[in-house]
Structures are given as structure tokens and as C-alpha cells.
C-alpha atoms as a PDB file:
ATOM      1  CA  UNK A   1      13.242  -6.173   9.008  1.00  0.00           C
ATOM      2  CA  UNK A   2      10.854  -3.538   9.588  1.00  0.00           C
ATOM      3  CA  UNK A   3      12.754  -1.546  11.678  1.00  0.00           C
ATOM      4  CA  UNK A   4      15.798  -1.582   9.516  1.00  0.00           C
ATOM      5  CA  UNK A   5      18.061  -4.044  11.331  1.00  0.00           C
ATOM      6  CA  UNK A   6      18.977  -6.465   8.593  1.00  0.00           C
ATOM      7  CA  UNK A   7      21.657  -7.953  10.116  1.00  0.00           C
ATOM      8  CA  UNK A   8      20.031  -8.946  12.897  1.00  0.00           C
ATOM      9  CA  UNK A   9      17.290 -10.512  10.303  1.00  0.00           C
ATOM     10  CA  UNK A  10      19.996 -12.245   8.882  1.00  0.00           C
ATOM     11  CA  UNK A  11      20.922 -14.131  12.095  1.00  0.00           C
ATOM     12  CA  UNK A  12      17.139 -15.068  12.224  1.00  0.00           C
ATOM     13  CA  UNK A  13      16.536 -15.936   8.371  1.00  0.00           C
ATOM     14  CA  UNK A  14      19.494 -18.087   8.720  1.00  0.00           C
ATOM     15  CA  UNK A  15      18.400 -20.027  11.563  1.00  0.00           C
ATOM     16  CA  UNK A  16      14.580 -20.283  10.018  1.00  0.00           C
ATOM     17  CA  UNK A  17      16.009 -21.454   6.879  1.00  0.00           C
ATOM     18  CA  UNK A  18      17.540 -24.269   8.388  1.00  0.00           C
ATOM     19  CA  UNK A  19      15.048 -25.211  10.613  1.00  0.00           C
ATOM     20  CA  UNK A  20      12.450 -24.961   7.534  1.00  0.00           C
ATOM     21  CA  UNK A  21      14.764 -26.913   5.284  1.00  0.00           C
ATOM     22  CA  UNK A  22      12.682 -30.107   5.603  1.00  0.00           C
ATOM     23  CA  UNK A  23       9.226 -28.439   5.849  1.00  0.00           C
ATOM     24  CA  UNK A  24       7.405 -29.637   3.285  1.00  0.00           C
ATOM     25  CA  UNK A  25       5.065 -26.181   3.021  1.00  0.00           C
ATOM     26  CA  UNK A  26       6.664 -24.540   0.384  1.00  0.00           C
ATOM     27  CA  UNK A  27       4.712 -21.488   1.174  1.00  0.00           C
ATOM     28  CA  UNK A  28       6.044 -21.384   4.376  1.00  0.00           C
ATOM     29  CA  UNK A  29       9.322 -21.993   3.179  1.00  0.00           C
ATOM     30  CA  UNK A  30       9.596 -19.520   0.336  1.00  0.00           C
ATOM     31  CA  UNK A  31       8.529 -17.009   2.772  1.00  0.00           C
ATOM     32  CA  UNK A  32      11.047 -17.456   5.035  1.00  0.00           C
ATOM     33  CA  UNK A  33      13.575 -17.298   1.896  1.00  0.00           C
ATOM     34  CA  UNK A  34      12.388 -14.144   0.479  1.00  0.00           C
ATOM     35  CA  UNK A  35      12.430 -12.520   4.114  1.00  0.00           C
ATOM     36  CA  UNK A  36      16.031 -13.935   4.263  1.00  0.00           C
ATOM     37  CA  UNK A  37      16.840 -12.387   0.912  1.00  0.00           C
ATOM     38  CA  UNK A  38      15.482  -9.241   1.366  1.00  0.00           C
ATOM     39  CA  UNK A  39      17.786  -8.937   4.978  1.00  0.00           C
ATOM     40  CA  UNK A  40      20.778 -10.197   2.845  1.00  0.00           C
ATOM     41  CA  UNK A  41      19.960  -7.282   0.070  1.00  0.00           C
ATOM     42  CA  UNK A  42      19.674  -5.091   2.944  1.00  0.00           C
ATOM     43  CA  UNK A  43      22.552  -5.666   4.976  1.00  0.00           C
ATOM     44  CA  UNK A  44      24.939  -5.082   1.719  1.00  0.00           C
ATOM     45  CA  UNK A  45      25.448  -9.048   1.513  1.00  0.00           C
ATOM     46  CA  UNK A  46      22.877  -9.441  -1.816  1.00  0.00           C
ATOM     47  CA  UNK A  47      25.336 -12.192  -3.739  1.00  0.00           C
ATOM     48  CA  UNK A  48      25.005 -14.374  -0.512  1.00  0.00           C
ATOM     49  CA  UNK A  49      20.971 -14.569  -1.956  1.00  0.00           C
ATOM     50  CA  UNK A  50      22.273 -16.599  -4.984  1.00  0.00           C
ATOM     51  CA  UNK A  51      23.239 -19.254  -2.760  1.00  0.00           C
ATOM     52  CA  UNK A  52      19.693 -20.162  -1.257  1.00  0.00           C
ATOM     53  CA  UNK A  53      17.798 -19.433  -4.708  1.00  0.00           C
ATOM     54  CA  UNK A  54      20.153 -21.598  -6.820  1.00  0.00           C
ATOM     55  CA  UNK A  55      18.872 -24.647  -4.509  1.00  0.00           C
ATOM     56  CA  UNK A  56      17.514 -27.758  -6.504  1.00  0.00           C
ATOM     57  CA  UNK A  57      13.258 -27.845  -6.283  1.00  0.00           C
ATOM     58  CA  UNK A  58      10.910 -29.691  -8.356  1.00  0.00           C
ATOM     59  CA  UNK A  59       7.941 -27.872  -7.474  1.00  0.00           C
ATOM     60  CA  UNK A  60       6.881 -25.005  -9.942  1.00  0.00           C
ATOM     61  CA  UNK A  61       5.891 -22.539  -7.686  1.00  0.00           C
ATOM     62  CA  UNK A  62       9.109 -22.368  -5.269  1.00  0.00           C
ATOM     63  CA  UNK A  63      11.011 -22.483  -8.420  1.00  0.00           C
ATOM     64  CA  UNK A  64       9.451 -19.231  -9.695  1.00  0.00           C
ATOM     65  CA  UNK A  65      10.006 -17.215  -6.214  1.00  0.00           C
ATOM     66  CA  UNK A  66      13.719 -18.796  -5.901  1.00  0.00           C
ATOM     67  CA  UNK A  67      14.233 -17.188  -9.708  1.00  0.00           C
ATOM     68  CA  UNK A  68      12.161 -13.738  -7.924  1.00  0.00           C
ATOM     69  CA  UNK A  69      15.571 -13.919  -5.434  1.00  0.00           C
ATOM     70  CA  UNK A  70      17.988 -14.526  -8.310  1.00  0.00           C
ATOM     71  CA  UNK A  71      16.705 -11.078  -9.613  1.00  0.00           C
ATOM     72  CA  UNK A  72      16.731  -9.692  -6.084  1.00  0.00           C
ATOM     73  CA  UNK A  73      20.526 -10.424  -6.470  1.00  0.00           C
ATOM     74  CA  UNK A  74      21.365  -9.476  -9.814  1.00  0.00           C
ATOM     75  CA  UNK A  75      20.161  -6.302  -9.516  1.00  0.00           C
ATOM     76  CA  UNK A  76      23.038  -5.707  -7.423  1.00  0.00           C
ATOM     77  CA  UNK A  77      25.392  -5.855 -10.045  1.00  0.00           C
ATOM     78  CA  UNK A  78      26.069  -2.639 -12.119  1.00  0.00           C
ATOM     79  CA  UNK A  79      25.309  -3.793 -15.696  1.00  0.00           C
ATOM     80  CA  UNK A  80      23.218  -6.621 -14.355  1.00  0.00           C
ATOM     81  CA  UNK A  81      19.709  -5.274 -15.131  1.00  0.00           C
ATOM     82  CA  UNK A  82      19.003  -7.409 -18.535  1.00  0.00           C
ATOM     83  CA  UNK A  83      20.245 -10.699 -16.985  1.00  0.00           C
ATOM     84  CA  UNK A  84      17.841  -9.967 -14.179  1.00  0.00           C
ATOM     85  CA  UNK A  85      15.127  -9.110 -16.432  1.00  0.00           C
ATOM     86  CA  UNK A  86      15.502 -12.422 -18.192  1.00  0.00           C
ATOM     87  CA  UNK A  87      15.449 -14.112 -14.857  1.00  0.00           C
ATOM     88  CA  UNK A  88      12.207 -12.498 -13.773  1.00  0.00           C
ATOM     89  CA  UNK A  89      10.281 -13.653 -16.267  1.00  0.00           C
ATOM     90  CA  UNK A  90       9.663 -16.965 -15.484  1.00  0.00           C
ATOM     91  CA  UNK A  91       9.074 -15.825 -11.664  1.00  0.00           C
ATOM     92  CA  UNK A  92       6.452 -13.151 -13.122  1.00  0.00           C
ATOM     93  CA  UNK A  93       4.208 -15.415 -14.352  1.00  0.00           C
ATOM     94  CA  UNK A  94       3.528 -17.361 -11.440  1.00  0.00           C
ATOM     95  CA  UNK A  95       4.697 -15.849  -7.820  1.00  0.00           C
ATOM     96  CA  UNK A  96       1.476 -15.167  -5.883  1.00  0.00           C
ATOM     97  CA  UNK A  97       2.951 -11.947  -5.006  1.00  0.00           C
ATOM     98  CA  UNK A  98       2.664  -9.150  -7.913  1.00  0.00           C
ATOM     99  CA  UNK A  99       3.659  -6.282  -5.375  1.00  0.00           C
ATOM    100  CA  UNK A 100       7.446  -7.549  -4.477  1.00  0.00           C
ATOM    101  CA  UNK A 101       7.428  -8.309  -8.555  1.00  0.00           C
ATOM    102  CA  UNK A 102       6.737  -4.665  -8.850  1.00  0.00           C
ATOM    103  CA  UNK A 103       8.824  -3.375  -6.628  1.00  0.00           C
ATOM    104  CA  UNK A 104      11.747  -5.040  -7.611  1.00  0.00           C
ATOM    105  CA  UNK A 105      10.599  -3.870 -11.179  1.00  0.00           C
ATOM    106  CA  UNK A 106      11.471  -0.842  -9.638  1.00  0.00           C
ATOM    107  CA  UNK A 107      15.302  -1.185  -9.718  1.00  0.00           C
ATOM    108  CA  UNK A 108      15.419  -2.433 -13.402  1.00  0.00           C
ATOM    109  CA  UNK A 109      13.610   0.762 -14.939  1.00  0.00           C
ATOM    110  CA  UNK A 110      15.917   3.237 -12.813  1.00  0.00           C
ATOM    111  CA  UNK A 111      18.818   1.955 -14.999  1.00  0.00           C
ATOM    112  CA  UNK A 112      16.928   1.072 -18.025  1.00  0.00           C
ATOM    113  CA  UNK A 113      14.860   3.569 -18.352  1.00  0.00           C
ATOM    114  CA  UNK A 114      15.777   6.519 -16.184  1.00  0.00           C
ATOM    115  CA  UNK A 115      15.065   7.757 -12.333  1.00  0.00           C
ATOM    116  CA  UNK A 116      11.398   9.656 -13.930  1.00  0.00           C
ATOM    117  CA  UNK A 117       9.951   6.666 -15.668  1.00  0.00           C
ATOM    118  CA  UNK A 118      11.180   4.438 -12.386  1.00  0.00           C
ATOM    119  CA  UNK A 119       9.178   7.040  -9.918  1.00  0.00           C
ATOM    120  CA  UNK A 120       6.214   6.664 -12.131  1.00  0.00           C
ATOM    121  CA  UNK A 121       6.189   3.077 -11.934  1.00  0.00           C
ATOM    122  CA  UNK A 122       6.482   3.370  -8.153  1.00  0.00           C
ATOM    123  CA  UNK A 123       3.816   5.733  -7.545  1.00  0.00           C
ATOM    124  CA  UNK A 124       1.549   3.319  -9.130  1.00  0.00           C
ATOM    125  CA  UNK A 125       2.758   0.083  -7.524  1.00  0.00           C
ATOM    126  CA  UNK A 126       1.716   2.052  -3.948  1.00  0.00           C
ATOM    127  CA  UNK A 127      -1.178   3.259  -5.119  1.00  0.00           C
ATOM    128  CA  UNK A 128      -2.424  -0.033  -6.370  1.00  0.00           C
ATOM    129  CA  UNK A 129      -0.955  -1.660  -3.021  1.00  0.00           C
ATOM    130  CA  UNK A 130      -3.239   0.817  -1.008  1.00  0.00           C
ATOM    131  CA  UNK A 131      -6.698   0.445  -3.246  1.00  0.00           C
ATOM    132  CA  UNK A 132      -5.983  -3.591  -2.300  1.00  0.00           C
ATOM    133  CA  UNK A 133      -4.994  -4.667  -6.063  1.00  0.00           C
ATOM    134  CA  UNK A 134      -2.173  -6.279  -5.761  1.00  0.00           C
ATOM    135  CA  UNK A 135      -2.225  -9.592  -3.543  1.00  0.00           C
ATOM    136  CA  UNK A 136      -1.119 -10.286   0.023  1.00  0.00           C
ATOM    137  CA  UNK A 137       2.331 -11.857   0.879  1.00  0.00           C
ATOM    138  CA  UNK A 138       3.834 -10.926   4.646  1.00  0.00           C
ATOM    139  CA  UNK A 139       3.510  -7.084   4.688  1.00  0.00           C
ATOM    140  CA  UNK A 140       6.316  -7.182   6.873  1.00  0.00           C
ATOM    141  CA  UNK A 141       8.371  -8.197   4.352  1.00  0.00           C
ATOM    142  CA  UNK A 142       7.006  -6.266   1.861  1.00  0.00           C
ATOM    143  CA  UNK A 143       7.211  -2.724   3.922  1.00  0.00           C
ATOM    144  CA  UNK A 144      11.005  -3.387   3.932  1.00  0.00           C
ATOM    145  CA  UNK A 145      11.644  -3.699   0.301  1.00  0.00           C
ATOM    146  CA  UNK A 146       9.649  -0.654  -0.417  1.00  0.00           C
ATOM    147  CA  UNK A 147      11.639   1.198   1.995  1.00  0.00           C
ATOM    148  CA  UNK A 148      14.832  -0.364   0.242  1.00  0.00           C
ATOM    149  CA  UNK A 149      13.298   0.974  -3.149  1.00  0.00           C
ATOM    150  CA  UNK A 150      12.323   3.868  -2.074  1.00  0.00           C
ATOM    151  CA  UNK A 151      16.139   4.369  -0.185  1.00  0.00           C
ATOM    152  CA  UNK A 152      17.261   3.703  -3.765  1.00  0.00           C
ATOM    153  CA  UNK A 153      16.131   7.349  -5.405  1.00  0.00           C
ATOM    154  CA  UNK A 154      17.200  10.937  -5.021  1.00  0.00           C
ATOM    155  CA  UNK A 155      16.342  12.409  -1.594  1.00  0.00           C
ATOM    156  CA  UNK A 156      13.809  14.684  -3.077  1.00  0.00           C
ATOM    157  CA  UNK A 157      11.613  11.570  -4.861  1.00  0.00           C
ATOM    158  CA  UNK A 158      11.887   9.664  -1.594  1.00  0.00           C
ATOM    159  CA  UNK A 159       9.782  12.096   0.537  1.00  0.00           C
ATOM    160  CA  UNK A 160       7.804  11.868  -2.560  1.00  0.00           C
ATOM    161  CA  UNK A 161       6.992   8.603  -2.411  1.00  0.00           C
ATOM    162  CA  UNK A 162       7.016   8.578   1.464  1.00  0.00           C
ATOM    163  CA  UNK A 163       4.215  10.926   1.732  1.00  0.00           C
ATOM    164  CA  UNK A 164       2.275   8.652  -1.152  1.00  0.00           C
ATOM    165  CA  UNK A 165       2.815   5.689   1.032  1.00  0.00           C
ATOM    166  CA  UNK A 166       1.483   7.738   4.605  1.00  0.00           C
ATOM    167  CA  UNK A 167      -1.079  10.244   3.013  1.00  0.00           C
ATOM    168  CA  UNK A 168      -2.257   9.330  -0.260  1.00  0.00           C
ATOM    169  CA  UNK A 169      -1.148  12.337  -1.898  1.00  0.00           C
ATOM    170  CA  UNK A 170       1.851  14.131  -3.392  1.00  0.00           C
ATOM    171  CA  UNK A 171       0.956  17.156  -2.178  1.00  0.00           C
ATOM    172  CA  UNK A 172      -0.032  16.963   1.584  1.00  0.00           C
ATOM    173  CA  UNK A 173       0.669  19.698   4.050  1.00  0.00           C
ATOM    174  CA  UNK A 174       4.300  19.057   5.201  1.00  0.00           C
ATOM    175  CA  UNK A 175       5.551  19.628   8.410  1.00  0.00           C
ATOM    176  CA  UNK A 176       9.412  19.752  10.422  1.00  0.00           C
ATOM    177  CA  UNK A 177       8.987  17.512  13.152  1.00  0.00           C
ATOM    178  CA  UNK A 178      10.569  19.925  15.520  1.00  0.00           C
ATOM    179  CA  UNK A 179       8.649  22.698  14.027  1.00  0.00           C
ATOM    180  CA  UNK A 180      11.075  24.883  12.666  1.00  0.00           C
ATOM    181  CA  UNK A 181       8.797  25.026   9.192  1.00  0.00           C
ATOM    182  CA  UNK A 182       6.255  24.198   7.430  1.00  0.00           C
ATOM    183  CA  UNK A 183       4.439  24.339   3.455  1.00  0.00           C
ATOM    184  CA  UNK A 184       0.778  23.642   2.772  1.00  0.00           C
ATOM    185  CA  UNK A 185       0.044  21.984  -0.354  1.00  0.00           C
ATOM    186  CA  UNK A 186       1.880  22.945  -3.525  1.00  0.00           C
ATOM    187  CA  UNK A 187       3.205  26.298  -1.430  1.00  0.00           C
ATOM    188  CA  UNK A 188       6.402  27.078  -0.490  1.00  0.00           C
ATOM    189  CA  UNK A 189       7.997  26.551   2.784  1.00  0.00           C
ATOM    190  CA  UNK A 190       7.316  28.550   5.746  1.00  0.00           C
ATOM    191  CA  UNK A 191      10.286  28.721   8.110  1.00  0.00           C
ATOM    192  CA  UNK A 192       9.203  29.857  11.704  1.00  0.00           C
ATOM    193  CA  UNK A 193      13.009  31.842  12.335  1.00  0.00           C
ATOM    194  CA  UNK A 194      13.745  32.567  15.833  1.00  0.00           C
ATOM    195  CA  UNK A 195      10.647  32.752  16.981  1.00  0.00           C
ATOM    196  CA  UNK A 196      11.036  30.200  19.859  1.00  0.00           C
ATOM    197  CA  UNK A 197       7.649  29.696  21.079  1.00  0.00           C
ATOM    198  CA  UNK A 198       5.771  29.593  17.420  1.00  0.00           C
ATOM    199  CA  UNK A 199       8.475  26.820  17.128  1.00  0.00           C
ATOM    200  CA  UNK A 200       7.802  25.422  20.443  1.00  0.00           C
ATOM    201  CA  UNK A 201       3.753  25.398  19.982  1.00  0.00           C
ATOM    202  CA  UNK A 202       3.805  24.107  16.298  1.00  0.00           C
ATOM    203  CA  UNK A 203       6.594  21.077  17.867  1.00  0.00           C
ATOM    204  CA  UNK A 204       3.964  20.165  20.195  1.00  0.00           C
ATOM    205  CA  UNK A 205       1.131  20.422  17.576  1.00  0.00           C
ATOM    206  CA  UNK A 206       2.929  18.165  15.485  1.00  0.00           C
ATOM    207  CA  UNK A 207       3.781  15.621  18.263  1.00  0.00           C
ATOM    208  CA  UNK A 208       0.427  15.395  19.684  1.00  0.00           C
ATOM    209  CA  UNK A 209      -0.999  14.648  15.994  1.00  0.00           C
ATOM    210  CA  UNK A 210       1.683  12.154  15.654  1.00  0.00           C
ATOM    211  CA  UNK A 211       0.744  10.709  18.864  1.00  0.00           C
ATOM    212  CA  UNK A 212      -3.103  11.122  18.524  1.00  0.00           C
ATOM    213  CA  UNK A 213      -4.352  12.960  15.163  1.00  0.00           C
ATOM    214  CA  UNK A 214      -7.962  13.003  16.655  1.00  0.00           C
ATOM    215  CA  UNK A 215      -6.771  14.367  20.171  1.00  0.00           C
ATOM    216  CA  UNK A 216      -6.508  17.935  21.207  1.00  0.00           C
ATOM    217  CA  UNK A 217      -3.898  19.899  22.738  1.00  0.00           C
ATOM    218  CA  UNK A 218      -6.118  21.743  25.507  1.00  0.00           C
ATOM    219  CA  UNK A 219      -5.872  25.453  26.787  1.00  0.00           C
ATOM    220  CA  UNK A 220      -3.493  24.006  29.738  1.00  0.00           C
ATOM    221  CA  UNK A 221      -1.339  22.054  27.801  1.00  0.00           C
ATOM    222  CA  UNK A 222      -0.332  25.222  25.724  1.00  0.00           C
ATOM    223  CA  UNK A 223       0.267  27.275  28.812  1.00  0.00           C
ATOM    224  CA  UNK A 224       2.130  24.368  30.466  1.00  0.00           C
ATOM    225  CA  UNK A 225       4.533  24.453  26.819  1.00  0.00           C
ATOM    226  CA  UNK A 226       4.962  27.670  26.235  1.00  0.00           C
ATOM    227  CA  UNK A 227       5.382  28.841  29.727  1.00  0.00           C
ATOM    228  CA  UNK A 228       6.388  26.294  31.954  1.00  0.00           C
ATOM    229  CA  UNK A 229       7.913  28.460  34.693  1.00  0.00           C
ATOM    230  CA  UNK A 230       5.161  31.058  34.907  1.00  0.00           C
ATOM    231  CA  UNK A 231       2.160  32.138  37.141  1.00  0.00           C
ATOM    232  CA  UNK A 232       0.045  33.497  35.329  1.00  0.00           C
ATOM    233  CA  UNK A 233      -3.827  34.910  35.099  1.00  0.00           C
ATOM    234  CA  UNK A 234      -6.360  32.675  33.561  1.00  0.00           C
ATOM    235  CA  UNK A 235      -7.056  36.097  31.998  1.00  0.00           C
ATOM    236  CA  UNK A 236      -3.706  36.798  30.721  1.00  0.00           C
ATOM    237  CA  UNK A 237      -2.934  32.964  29.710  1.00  0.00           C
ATOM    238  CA  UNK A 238      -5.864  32.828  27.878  1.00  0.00           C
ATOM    239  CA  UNK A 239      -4.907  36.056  25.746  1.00  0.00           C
ATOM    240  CA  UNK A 240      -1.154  34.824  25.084  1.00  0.00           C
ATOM    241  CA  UNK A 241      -2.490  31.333  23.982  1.00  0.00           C
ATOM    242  CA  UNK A 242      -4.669  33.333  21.516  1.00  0.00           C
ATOM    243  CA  UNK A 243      -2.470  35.595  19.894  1.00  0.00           C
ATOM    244  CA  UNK A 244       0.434  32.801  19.694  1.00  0.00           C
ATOM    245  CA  UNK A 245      -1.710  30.827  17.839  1.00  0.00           C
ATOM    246  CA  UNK A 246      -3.631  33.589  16.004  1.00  0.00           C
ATOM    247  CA  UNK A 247       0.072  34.380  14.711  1.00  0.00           C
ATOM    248  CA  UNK A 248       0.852  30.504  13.493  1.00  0.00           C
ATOM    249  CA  UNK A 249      -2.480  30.773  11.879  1.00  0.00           C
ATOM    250  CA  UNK A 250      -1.365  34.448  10.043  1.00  0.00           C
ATOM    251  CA  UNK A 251       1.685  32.855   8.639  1.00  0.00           C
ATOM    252  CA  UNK A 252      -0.162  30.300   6.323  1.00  0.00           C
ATOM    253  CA  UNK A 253      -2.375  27.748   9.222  1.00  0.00           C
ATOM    254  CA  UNK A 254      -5.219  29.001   8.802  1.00  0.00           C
ATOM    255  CA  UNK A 255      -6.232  26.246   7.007  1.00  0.00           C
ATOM    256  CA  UNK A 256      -5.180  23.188   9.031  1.00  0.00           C
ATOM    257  CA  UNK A 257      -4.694  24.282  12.585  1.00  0.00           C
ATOM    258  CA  UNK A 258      -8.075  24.384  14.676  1.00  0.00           C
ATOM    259  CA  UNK A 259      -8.967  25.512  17.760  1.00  0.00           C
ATOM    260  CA  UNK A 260     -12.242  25.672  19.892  1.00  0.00           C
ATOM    261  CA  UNK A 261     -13.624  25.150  23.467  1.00  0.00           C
ATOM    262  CA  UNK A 262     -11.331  21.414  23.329  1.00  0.00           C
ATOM    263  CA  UNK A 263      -8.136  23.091  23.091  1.00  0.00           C
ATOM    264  CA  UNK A 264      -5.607  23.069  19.622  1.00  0.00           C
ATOM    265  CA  UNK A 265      -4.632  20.554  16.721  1.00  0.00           C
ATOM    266  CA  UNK A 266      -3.757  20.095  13.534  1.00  0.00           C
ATOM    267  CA  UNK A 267      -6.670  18.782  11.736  1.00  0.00           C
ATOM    268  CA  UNK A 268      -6.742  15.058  11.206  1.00  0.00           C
ATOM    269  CA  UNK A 269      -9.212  15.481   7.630  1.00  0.00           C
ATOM    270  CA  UNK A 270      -6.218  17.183   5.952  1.00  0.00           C
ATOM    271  CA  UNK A 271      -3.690  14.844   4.840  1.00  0.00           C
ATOM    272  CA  UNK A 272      -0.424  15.604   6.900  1.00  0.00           C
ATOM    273  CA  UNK A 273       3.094  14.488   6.372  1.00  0.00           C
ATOM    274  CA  UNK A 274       5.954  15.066   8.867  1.00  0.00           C
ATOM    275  CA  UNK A 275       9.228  14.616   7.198  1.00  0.00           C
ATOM    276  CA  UNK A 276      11.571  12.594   8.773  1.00  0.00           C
ATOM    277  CA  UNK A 277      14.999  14.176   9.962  1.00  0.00           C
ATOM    278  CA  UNK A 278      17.449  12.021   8.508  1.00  0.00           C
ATOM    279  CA  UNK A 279      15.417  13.661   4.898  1.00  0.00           C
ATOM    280  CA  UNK A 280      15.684  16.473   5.999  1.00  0.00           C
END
């Protein structure tokens, strides 16, 4: 699930569901079920949920989560948000989980109440998920339908919301992950143009605090990027490493990329998103 292969996680949920069928941890069971579910939703397949929520079971609890998949599967259906409202509500009340509640509250406000009021209510489900208010079902699970919610608005809300989930903050710095641009904070967006090795250098600054926010990209490292081919002067690299970087700095860095005696990076204090490609 977490890496976005739902049908795969199908072919699994199926087989756990069966093989949990006679469990007698309902926990257990309803986890496996909501994992299921959430794979089904995923994979385009959400009406095929109905069939393992509409399942007879006297306990309370697995009764409420089965009517939390009913909704799951409603939802799908254009016109469908009241009827899943109405089967929520019993499922509200008692579901350990509050966060998949919320998120799936989610979906019902962007078509009752409008994309605006829907991104409101999701900024505040991840921001009580982060503080720790909301309690703990498989994160797994949950991680995937917040990326299936978030999937849900228009591409500009999603890197919204994607930088909330990673940095805390609407407004980090951004950053191209091959470096063609970047905007600090409430700025506008620098692009880099054709200058190939500003591009080149800011690539590997973003990669290494990908890799390792803490780490540094040292003196020889730069040289070794930007000039792979060359012999040059420790003299002469160290001036070209310092007026590349004094440039990326001029442009609107100044701010977030360091440098001293350890080498280069972007610093790790300032909260940093790099927006993914298929965003872009």
C-alpha cells in the first residue's frame, strides 16, 4: 500500500482475509479489512468493498469499522455523499481510529461543501495527526489513504498539503529536485535558466539533503560535480567553488544554503520541501 501498488495489496488483502476469516481477534481482523478496502478504493475496484463490509457480525465494534468501509465505498458514487454520511455515523462514534474517520471526512466536504472548506478540514486532520491527537491504527494504512485524499484535490492544494505532511508548514522553502528552480518562503520562484552548473550544484545540494539533511557536500565533492573532467589548482578550484556558490547565494540562498570549513548544504533548521516531479 505504501508504495502505491494497490493491486498487488489486493492479491494480499484477499488472501489475509481469508486466512483471518475464523480469527476470533476482531482487531486483527478489521485491520486486515480496512487495509483490504483501502487497496480496493485504490486500485479503482471501491464497490468490491461493499462485499466484505456488508458481512453479518454481532460484535459492536467490527460492526462500526465494517459501516467506516461502507462509507469508504459510497463515496465512490457521484451523488453518494449523504448516504455515506448517514452510514458514518454509527462508525463515528465508536471506531478507535478518529484519523481514517477524518480523512474520509475529507471526501464528503469536497462535494458538500466545496474544495476550500475540504482543504481546511485536511490541514487540520494532519496537523492534529502530527501533534499525536488523533489515535494510532496501522500508519501504513493510514499514509495510503491520506495520499488517496490528498490525490483527490487540485494539483496546486496537493503540494499544499504535501509540504504540511513533510515540513510542518505551508510555506517552506521549495525546491526542483533536479534543480532547475527554486522559491523561499512566500517568494516567487527562482528559475536557474541555462546556467548548467548553478543547476548542476543546487541538483546535488538538494540530493545530498535528501539523502542526509545533516551531511555536507565537501570542497571535493563540488569540484568532482561541477568539473568532473578537469585538473585543476587547489588554488583555482577553490575560487570557482566560491564564486559558483557565491552566485546561488546572490539569486535568493542566502538564507538557506551554508557553507564553511565542512564543505556546502542546504540547512537542515529551515523547513525544506522538494516537490515531486510527477507535481510538477
Amino acid at each position: 500500500l505504501n508504495d502505491g501498488e494497490f493491486d498487488e495489496a489486493v492479491r494480499y488483502g484477499e488472501e489475509a482475509a481469508q486466512l483471518l476469516d475464523s480469527v476470533t481477534d476482531n482487531r486483527l481482523r478489521m485491520s486486515a479489512l480496512s487495509a483490504l478496502a483501502v487497496a480496493l478504493w485504490g486500485a479503482g475496484r471501491p464497490h468490491e468493498v461493499l462485499e466484505y463490509a456488508a458481512a453479518d457480525d454481532n460484535d459492536e465494534e467490527a460492526f462500526r469499522f465494517r459501516q467506516l468501509l461502507k462509507t469508504c465505498a459510497l463515496l465512490a458514487d457521484d451523488g453518494g455523499t449523504d448516504q455515506a454520511s448517514d452510514e458514518a455515523v454509527p462508525a463515528e462514534s465508536g471506531v478507535r481510529t478518529r484519523l481514517l474517520w477524518d480523512l474520509l471526512q475529507t471526501l464528503v466536504l469536497q462535494r458538500s461543501a466545496g474544495e476550500d472548506r475540504a482543504f481546511e478540514h485536511m490541514v487540520s486532520v494532519i496537523r492534529r495527526a502530527d501533534a499525536g491527537q488523533t489515535d494510532s491504527w496501522p500508519w501504513i494504512l493510514e499514509r495510503s489513504v491520506a495520499r488517496l485524499v490528498i490525490a483527490s484535490f487540485p494539483r496546486n492544494q496537493q503540494r499544499r498539503l504535501r509540504s504540511i505532511r513533510e515540513t510542518g508548514t505551508e510555506n517552506p522553502w521549495l525546491f526542483h529536485p533536479d534543480g532547475l528552480w527554486f522559491a523561499p518562503p512566500r517568494g516567487e520562484r527562482v528559475e536557474i535558466g541555462a546556467k548548467g552548473q548553478l543547476i548542476t550544484l543546487l541538483a546535488r545540494l538538494v540530493e545530498q539533503w535528501q539523502v542526509e539533511p545533516d551531511g555536507w557536500l565537501t570542497h571535493e565533492d563540488v569540484v568532482e560535480t561541477l568539473w568532473p573532467d578537469e585538473r585543476i589548482m587547489p588554488d583555482a578550484a577553490s575560487n570557482r567553488v566560491y564564486k559558483t556558490v557565491s552566485v546561488l547565494r546572490s539569486l535568493g540562498l542566502k538564507d538557506c544554503l551554508l557553507g564553511g570549513r565542512d564543505g556546502y548544504r542546504l540547512d537542515p533548521t529551515q523547513p525544506i520541501f522538494v516537490v515531486e516531479r510527477e507535481a510538477i
